[in-house]
Each structure stands twice: as structure tokens, then as C-alpha cells.
PDB file of N, CA and C in Angstrom:
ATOM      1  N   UNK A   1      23.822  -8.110  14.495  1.00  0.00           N
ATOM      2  CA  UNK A   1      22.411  -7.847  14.244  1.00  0.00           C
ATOM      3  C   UNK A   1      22.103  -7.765  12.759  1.00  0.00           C
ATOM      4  N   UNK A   2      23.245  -7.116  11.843  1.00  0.00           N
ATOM      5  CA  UNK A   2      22.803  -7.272  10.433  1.00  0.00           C
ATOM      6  C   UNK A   2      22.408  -8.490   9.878  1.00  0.00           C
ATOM      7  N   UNK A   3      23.325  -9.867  10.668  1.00  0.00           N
ATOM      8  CA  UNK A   3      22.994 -10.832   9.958  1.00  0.00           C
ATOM      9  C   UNK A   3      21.571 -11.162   9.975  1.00  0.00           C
ATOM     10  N   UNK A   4      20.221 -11.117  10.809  1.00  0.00           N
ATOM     11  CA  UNK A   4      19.311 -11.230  11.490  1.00  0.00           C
ATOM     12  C   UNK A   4      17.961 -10.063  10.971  1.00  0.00           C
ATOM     13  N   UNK A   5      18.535  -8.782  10.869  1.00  0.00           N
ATOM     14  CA  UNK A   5      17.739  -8.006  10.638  1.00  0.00           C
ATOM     15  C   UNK A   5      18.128  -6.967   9.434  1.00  0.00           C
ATOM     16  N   UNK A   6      17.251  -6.322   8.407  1.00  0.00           N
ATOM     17  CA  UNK A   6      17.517  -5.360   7.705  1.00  0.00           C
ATOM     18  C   UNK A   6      18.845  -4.443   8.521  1.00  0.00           C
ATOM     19  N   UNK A   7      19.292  -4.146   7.544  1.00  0.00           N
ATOM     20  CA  UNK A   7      20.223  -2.862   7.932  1.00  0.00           C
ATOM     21  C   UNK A   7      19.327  -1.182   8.563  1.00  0.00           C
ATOM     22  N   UNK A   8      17.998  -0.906   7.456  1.00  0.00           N
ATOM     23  CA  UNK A   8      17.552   0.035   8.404  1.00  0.00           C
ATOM     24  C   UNK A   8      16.508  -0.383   9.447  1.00  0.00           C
ATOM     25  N   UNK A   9      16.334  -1.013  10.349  1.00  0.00           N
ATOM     26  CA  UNK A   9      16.358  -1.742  11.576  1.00  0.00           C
ATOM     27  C   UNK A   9      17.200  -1.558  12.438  1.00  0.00           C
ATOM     28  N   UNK A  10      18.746  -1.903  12.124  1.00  0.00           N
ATOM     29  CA  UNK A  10      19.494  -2.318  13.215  1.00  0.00           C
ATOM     30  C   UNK A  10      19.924  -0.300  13.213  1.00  0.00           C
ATOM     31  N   UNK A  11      19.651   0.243  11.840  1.00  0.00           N
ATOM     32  CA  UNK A  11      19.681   1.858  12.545  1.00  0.00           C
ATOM     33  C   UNK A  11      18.671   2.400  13.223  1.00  0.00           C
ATOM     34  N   UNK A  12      17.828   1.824  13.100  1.00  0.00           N
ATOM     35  CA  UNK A  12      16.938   2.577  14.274  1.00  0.00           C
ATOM     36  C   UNK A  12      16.850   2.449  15.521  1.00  0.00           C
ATOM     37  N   UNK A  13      17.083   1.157  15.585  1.00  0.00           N
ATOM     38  CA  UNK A  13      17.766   0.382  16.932  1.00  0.00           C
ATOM     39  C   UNK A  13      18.836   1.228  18.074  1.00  0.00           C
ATOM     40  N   UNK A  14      19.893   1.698  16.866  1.00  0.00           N
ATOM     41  CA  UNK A  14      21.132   2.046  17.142  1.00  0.00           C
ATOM     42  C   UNK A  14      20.223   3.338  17.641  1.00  0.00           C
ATOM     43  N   UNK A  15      19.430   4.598  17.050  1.00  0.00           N
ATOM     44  CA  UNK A  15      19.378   5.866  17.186  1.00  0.00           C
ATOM     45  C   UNK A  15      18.825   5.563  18.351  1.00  0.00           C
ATOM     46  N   UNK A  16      17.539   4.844  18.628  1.00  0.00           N
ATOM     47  CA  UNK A  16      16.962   4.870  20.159  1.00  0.00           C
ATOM     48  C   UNK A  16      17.722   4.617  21.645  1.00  0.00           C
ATOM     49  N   UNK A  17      19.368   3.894  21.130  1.00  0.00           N
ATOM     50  CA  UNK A  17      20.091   3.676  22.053  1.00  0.00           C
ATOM     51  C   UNK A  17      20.887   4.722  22.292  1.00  0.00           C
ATOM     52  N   UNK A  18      21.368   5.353  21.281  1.00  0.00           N
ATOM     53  CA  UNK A  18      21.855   6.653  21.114  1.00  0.00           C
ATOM     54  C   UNK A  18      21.239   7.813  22.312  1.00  0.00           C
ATOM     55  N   UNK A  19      20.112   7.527  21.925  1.00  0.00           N
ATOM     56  CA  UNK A  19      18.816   8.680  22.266  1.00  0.00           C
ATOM     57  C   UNK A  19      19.025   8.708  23.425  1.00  0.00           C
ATOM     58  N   UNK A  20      18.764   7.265  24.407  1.00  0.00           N
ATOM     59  CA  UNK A  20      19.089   6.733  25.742  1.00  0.00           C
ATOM     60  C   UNK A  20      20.104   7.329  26.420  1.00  0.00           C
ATOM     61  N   UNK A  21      21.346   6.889  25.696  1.00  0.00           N
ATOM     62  CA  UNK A  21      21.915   6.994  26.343  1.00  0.00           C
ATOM     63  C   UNK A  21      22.649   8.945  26.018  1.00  0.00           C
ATOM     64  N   UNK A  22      22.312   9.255  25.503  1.00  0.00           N
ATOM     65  CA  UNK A  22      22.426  10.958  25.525  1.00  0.00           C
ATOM     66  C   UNK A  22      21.210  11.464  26.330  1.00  0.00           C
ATOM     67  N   UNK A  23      20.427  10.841  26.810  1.00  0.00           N
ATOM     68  CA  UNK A  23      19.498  11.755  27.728  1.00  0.00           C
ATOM     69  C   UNK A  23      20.202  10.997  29.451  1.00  0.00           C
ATOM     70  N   UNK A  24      20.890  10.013  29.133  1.00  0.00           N
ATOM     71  CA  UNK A  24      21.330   9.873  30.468  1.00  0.00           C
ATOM     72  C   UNK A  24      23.000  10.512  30.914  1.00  0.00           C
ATOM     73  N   UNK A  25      23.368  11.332  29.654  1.00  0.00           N
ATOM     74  CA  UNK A  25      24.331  12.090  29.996  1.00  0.00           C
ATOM     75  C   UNK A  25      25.917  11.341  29.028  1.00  0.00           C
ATOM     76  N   UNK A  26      25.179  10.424  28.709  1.00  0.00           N
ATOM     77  CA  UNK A  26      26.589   9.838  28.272  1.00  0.00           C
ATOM     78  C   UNK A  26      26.412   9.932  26.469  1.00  0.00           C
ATOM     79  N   UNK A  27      27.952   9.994  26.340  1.00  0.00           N
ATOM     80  CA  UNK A  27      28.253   9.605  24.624  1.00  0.00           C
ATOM     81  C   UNK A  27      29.028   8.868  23.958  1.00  0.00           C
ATOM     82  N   UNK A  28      28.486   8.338  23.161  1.00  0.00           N
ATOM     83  CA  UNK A  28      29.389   7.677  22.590  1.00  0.00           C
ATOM     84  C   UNK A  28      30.763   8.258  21.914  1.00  0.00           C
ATOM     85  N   UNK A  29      31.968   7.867  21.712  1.00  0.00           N
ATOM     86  CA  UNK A  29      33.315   7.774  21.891  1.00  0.00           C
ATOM     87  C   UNK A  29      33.075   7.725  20.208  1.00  0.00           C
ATOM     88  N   UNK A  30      33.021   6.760  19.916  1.00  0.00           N
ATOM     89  CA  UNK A  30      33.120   6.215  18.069  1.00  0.00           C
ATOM     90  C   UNK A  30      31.790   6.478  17.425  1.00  0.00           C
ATOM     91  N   UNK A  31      31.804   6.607  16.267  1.00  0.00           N
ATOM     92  CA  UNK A  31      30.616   6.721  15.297  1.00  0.00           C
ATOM     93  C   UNK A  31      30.805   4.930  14.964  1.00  0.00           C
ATOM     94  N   UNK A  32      29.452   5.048  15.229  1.00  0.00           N
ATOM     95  CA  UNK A  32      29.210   3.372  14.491  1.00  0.00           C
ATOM     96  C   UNK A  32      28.029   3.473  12.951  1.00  0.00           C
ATOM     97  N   UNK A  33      29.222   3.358  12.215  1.00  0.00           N
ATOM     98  CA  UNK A  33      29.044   3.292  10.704  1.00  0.00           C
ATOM     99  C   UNK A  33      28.073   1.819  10.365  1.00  0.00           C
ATOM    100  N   UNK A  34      27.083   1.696   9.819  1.00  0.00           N
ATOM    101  CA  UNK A  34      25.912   0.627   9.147  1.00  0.00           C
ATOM    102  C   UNK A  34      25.516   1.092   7.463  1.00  0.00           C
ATOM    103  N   UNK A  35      26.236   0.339   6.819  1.00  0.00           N
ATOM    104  CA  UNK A  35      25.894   0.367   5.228  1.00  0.00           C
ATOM    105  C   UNK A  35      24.781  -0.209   5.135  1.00  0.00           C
ATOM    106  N   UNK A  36      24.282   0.882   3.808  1.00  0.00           N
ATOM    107  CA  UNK A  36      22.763   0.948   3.338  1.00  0.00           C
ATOM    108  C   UNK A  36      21.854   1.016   4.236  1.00  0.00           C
ATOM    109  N   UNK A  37      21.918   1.689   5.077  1.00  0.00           N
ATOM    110  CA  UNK A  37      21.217   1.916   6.298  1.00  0.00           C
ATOM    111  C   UNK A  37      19.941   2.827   5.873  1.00  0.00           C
ATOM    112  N   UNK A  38      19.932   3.519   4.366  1.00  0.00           N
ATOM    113  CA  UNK A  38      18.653   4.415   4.043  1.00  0.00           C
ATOM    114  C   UNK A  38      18.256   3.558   2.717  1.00  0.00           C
ATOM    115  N   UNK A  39      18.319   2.262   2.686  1.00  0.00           N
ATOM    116  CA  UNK A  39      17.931   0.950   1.716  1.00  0.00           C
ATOM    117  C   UNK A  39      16.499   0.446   2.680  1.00  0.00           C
ATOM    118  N   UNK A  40      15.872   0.238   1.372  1.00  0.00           N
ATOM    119  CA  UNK A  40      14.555  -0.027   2.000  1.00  0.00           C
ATOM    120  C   UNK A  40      14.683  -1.630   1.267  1.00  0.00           C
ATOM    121  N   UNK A  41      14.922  -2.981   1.571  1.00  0.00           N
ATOM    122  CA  UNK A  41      14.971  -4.158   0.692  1.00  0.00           C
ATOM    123  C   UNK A  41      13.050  -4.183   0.210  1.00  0.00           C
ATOM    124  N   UNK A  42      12.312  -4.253   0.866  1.00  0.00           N
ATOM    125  CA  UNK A  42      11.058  -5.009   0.942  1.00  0.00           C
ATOM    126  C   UNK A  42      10.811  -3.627  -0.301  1.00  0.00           C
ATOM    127  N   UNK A  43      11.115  -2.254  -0.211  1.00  0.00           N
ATOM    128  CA  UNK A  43      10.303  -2.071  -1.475  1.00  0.00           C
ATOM    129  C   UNK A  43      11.507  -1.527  -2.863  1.00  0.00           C
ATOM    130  N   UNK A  44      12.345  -2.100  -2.122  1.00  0.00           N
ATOM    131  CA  UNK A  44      13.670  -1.520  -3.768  1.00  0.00           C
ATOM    132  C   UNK A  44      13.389  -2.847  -4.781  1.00  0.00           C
ATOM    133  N   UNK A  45      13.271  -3.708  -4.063  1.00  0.00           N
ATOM    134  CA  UNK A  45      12.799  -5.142  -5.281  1.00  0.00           C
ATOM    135  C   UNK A  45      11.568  -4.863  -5.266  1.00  0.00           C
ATOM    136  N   UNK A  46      10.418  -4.049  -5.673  1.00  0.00           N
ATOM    137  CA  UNK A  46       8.945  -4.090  -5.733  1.00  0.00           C
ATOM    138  C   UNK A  46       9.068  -3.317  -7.156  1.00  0.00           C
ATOM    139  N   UNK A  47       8.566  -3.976  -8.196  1.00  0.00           N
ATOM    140  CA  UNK A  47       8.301  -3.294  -9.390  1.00  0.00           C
ATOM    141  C   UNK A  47       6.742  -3.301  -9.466  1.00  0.00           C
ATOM    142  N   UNK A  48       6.386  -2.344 -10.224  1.00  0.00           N
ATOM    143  CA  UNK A  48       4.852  -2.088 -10.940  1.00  0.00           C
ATOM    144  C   UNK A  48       4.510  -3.459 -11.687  1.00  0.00           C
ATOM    145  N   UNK A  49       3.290  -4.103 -11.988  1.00  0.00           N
ATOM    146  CA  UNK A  49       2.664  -4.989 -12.780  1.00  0.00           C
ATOM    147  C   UNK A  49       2.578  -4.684 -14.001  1.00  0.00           C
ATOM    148  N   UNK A  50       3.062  -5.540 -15.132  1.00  0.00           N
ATOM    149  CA  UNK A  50       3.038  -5.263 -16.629  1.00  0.00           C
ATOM    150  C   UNK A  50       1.457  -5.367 -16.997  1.00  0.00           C
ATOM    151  N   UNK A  51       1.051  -4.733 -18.355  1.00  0.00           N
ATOM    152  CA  UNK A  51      -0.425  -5.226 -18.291  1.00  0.00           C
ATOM    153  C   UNK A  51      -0.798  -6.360 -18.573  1.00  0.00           C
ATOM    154  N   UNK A  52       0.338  -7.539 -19.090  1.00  0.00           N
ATOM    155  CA  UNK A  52      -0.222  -9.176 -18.942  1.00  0.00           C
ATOM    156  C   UNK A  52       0.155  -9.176 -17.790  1.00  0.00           C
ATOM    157  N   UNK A  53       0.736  -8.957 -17.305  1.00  0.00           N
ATOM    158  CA  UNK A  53       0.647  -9.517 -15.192  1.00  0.00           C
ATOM    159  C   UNK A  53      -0.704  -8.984 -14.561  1.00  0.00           C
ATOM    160  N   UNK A  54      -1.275  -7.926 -15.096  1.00  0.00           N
ATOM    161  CA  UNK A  54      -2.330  -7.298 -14.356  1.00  0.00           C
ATOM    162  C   UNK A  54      -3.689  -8.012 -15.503  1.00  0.00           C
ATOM    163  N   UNK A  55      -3.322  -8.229 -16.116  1.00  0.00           N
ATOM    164  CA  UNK A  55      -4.665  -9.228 -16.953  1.00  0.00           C
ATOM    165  C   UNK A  55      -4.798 -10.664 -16.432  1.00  0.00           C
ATOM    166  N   UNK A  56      -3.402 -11.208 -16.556  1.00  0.00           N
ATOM    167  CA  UNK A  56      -3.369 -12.595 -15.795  1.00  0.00           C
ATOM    168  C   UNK A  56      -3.761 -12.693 -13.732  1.00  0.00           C
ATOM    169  N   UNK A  57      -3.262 -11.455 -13.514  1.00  0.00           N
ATOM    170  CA  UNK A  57      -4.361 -11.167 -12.324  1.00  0.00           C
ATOM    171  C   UNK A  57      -6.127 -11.191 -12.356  1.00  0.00           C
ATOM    172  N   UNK A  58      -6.453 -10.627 -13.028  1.00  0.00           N
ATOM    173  CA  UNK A  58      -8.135 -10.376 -13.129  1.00  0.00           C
ATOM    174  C   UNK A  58      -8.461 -11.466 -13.729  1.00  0.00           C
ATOM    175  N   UNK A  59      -8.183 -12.585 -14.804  1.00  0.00           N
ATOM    176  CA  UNK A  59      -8.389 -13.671 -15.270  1.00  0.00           C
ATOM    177  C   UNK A  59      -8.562 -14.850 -14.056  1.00  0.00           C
ATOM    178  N   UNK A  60      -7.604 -14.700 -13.320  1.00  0.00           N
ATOM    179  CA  UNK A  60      -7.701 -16.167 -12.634  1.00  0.00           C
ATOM    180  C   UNK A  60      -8.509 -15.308 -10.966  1.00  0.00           C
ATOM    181  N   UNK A  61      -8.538 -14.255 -10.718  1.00  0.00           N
ATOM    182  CA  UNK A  61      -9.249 -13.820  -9.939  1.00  0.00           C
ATOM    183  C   UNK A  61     -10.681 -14.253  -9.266  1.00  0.00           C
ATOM    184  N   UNK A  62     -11.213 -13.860  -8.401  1.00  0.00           N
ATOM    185  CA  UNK A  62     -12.726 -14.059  -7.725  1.00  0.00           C
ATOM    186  C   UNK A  62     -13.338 -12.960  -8.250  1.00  0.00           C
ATOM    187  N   UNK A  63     -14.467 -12.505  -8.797  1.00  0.00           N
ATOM    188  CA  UNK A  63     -15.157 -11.388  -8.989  1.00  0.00           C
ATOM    189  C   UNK A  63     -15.063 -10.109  -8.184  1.00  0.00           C
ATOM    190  N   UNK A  64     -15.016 -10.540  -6.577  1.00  0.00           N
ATOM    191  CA  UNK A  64     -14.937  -9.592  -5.813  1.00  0.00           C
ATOM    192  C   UNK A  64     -13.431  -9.139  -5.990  1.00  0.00           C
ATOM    193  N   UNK A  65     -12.140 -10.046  -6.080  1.00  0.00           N
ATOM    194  CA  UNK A  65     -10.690  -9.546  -6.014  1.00  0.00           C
ATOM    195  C   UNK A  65     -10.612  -9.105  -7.274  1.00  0.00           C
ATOM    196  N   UNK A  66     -11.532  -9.507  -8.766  1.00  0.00           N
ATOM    197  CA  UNK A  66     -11.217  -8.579  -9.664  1.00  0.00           C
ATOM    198  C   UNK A  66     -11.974  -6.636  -9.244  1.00  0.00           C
ATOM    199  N   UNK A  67     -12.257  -6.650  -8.949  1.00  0.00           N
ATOM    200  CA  UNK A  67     -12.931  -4.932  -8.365  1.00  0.00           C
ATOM    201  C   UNK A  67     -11.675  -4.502  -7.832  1.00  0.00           C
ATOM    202  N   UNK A  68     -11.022  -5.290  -6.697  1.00  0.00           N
ATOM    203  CA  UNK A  68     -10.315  -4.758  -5.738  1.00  0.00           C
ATOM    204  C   UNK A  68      -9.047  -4.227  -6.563  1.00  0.00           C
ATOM    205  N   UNK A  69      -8.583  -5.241  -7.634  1.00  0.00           N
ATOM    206  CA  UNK A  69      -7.149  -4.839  -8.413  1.00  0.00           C
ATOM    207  C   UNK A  69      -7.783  -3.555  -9.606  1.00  0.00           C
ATOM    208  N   UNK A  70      -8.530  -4.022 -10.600  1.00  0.00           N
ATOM    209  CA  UNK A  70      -9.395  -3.161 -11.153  1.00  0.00           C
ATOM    210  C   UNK A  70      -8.986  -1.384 -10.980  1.00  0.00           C
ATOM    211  N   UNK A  71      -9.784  -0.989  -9.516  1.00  0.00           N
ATOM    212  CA  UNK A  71      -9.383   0.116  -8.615  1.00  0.00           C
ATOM    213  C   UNK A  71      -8.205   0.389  -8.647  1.00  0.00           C
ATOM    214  N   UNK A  72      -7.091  -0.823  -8.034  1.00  0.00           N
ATOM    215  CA  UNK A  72      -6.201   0.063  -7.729  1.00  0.00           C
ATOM    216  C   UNK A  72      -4.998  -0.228  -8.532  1.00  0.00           C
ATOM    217  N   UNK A  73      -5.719  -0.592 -10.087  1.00  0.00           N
ATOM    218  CA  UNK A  73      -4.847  -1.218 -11.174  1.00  0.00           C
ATOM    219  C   UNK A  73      -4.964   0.099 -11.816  1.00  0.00           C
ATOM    220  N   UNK A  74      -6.359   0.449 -12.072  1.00  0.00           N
ATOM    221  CA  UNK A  74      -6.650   1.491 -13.226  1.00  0.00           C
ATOM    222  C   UNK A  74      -6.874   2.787 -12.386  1.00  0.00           C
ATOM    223  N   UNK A  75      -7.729   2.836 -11.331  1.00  0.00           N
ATOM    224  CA  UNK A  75      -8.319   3.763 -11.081  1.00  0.00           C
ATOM    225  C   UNK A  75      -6.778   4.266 -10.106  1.00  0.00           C
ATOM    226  N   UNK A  76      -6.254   3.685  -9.487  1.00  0.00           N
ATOM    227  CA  UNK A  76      -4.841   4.249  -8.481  1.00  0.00           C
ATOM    228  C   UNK A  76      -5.485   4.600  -6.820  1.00  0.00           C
ATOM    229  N   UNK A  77      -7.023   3.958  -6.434  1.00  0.00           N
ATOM    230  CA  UNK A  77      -7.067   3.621  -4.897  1.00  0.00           C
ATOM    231  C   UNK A  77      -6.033   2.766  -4.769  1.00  0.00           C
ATOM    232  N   UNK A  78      -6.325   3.509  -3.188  1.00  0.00           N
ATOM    233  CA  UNK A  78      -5.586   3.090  -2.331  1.00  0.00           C
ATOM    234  C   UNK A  78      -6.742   2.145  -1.125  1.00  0.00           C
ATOM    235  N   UNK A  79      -5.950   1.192  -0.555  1.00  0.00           N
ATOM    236  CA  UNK A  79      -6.866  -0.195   0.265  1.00  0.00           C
ATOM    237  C   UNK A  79      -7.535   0.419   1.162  1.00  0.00           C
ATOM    238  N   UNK A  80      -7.267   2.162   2.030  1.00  0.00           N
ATOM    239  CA  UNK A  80      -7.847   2.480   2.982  1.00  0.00           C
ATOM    240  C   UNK A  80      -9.461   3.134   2.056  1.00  0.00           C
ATOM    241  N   UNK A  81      -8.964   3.759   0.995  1.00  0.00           N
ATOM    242  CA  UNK A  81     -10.251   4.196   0.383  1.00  0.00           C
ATOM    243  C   UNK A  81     -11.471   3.313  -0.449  1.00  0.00           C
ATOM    244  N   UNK A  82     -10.590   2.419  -0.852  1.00  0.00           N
ATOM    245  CA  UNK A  82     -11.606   1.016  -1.325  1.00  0.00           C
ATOM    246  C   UNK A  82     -12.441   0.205   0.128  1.00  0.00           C
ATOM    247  N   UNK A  83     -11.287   0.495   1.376  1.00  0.00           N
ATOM    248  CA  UNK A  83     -12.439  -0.259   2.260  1.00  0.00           C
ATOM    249  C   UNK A  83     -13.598   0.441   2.860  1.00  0.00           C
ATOM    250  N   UNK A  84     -13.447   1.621   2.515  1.00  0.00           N
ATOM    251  CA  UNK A  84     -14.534   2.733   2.777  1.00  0.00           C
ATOM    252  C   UNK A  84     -15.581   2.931   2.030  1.00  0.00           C
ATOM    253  N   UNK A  85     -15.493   2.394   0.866  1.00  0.00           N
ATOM    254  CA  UNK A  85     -16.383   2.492  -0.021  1.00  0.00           C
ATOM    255  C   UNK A  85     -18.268   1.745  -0.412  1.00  0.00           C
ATOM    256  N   UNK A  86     -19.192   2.497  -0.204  1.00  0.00           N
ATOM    257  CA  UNK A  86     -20.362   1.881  -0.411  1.00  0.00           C
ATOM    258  C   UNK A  86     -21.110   2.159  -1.683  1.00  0.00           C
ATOM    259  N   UNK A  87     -22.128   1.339  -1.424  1.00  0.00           N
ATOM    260  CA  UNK A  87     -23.389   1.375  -3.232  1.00  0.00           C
ATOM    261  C   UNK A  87     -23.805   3.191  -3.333  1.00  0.00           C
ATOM    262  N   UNK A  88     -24.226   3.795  -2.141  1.00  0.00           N
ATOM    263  CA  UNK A  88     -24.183   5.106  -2.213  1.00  0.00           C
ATOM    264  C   UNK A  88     -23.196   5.614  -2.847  1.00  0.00           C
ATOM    265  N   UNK A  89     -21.820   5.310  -2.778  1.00  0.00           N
ATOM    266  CA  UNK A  89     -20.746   6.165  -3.555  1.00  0.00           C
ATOM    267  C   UNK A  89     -20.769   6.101  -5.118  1.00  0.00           C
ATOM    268  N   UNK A  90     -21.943   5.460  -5.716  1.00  0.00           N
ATOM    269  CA  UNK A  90     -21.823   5.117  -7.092  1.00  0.00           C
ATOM    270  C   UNK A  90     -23.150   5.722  -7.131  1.00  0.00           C
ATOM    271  N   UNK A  91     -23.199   7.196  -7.356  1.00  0.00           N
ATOM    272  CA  UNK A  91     -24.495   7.880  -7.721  1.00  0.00           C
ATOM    273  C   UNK A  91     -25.139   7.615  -9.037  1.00  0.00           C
ATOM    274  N   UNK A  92     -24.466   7.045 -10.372  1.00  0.00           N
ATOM    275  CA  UNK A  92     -25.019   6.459 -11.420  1.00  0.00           C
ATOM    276  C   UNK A  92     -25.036   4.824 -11.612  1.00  0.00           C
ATOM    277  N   UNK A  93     -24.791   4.161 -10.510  1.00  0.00           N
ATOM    278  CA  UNK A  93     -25.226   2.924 -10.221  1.00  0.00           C
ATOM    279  C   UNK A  93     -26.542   2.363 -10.087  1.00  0.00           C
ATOM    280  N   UNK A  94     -27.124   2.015 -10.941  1.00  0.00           N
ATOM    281  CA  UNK A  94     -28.913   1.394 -10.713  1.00  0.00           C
ATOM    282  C   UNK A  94     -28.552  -0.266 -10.688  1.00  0.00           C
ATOM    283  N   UNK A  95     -29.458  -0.556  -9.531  1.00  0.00           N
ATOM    284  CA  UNK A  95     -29.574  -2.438  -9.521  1.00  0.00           C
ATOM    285  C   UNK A  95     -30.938  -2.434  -9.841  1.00  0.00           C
ATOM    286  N   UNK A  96     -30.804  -3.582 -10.778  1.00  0.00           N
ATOM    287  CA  UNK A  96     -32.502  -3.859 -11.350  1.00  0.00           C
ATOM    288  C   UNK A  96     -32.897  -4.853 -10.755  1.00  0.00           C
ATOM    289  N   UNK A  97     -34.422  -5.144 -11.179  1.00  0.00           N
ATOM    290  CA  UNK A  97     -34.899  -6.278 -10.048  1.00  0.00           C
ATOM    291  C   UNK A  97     -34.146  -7.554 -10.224  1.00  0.00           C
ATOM    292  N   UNK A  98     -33.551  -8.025 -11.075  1.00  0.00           N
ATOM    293  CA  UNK A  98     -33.039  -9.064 -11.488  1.00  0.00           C
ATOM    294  C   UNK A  98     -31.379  -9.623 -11.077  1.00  0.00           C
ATOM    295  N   UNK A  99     -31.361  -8.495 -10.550  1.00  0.00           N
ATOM    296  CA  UNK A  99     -30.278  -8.597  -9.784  1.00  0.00           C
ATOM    297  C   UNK A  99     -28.629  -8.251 -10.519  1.00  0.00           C
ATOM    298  N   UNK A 100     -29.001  -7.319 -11.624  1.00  0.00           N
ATOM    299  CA  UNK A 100     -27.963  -6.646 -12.801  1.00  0.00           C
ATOM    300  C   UNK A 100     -27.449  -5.141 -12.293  1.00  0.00           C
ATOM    301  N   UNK A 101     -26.141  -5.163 -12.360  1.00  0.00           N
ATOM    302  CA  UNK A 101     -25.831  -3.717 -11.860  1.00  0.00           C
ATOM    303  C   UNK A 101     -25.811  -3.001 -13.308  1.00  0.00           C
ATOM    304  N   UNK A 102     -26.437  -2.004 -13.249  1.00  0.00           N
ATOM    305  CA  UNK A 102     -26.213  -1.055 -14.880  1.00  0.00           C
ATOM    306  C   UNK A 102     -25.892   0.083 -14.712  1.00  0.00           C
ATOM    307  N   UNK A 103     -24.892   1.131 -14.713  1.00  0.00           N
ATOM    308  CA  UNK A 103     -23.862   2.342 -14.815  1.00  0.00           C
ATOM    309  C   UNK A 103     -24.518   2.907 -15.956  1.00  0.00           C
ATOM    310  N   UNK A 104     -25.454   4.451 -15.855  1.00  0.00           N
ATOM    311  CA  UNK A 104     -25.671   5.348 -16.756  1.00  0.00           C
ATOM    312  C   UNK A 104     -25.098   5.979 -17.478  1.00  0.00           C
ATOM    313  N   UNK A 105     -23.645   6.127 -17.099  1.00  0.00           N
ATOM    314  CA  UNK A 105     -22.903   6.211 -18.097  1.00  0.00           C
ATOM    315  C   UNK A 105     -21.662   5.919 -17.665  1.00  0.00           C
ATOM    316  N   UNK A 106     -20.663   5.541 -18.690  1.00  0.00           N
ATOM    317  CA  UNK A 106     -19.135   5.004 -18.507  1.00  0.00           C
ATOM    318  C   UNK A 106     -18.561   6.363 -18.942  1.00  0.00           C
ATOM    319  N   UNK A 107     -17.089   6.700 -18.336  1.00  0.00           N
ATOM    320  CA  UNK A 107     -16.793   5.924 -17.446  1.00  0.00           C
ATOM    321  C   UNK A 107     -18.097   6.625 -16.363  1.00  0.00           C
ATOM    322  N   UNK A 108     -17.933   6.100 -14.936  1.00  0.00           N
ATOM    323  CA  UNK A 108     -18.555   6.683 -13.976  1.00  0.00           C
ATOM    324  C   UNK A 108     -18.455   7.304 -13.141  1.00  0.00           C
ATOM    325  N   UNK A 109     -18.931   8.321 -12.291  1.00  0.00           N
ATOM    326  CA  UNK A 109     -18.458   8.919 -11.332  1.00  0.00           C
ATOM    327  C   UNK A 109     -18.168   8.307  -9.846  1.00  0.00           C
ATOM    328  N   UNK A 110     -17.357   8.240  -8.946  1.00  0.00           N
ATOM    329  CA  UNK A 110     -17.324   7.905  -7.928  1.00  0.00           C
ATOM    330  C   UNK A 110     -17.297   8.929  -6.525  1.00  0.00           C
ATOM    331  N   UNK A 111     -17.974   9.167  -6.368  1.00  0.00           N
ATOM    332  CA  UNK A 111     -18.001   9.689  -4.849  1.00  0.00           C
ATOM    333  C   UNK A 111     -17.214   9.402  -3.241  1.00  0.00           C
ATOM    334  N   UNK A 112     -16.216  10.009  -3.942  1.00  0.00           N
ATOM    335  CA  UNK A 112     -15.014   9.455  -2.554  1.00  0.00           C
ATOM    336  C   UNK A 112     -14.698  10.779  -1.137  1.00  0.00           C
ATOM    337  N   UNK A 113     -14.771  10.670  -0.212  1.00  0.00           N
ATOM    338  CA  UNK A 113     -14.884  11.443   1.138  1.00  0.00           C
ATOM    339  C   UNK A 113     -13.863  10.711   1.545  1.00  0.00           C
ATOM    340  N   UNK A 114     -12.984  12.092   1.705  1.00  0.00           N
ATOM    341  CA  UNK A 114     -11.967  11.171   2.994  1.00  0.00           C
ATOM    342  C   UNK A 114     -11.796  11.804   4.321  1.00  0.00           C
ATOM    343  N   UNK A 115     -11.581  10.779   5.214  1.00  0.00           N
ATOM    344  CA  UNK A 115     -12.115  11.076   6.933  1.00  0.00           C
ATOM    345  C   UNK A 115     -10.786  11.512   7.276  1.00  0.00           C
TER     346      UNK A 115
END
């Protein structure tokens, strides 16, 4: 199974069979040993963005995906609180008739509620 799946996978695998089979009375005989079994691969290779990686992000970006990194470049949201977010939550946010967003003052306040 290691070849196929993460190592902590094939332990969790293992504990639910474990689990099984100790609620049906039986035990296992041997300890079955799985290296790096508390290795996470998907986030031990995940480094932070340098600030030319996070500039060359917002440069080649859509307006709307520059907001989204923006947030959770500078400000440190998180995707559940950015998708929650409305024009109400920006109490010094004015849209003019012309269709210009203008902030009374920088930085700004944000109004965040969490459910």
C-alpha cells in the first residue's frame, strides 16, 4: 500500500482495522511498524511566497484574484472568511456615481463576524 498511497494513509487505514478488529475481540500478534507515518508530504514541501512571487502573482492576476491574494497575502484571511465577505463589511467604503470605489481612510477597517 505504501507504494500507492502516502504513508499517513496507509496508518490510518491500519488504525481503523486495528479498531475492527479489537472490537471484535481479536489482536494482533505483531506491531506493524510504517515509517514517517506522522509526515505530512502535501504540506512539508509547501513554503510561504517570497515578495517577488507574491508581486509576480498580483501582476499577471484578474482584478478580482488580485483582492483574493491581496487578503490573504497581506491581510492573513483565510478562504472561509473572504467568501463571507460583503460591501456592508467595508463601513468606510463609498461607491460614487461613476462607478469609483473611494476608502475614507487607509488603511481601512473591515468588519469581519464569524458564524
Amino acid at each position: 500500500m505504501t507504494d500507492k498511497l502516502a504513508e499517513s494513509s496507509v496508518a490510518n487505514y491500519l488504525s481503523s482495522v486495528k479498531n475492527r478488529l479489537q472490537y471484535d475481540g481479536l489482536r494482533l500478534a505483531r506491531d506493524i511498524k510504517i515509517k514517517n507515518r506522522h509526515q505530512h508530504h502535501t504540506v512539508e514541501s509547501q513554503t510561504a511566497p517570497t515578495k517577488d512571487q507574491i508581486i509576480t502573482f498580483l501582476q499577471t492576476a484578474k482584478p478580482s484574484t488580485q483582492v483574493i491574494i491581496a487578503f490573504g497575502a497581506f491581510l492573513g484571511f483565510r478562504f472561509k472568511v473572504m467568501s463571507d465577505l460583503r460591501v456592508s463589511d467595508f463601513p468606510e467604503m463609498r461607491v460614487t456615481e461613476d462607478g469609483k470605489i473611494i476608502f475614507e481612510k487607509m488603511p481601512t477597517r473591515i468588519k469581519v463576524t464569524m458564524t
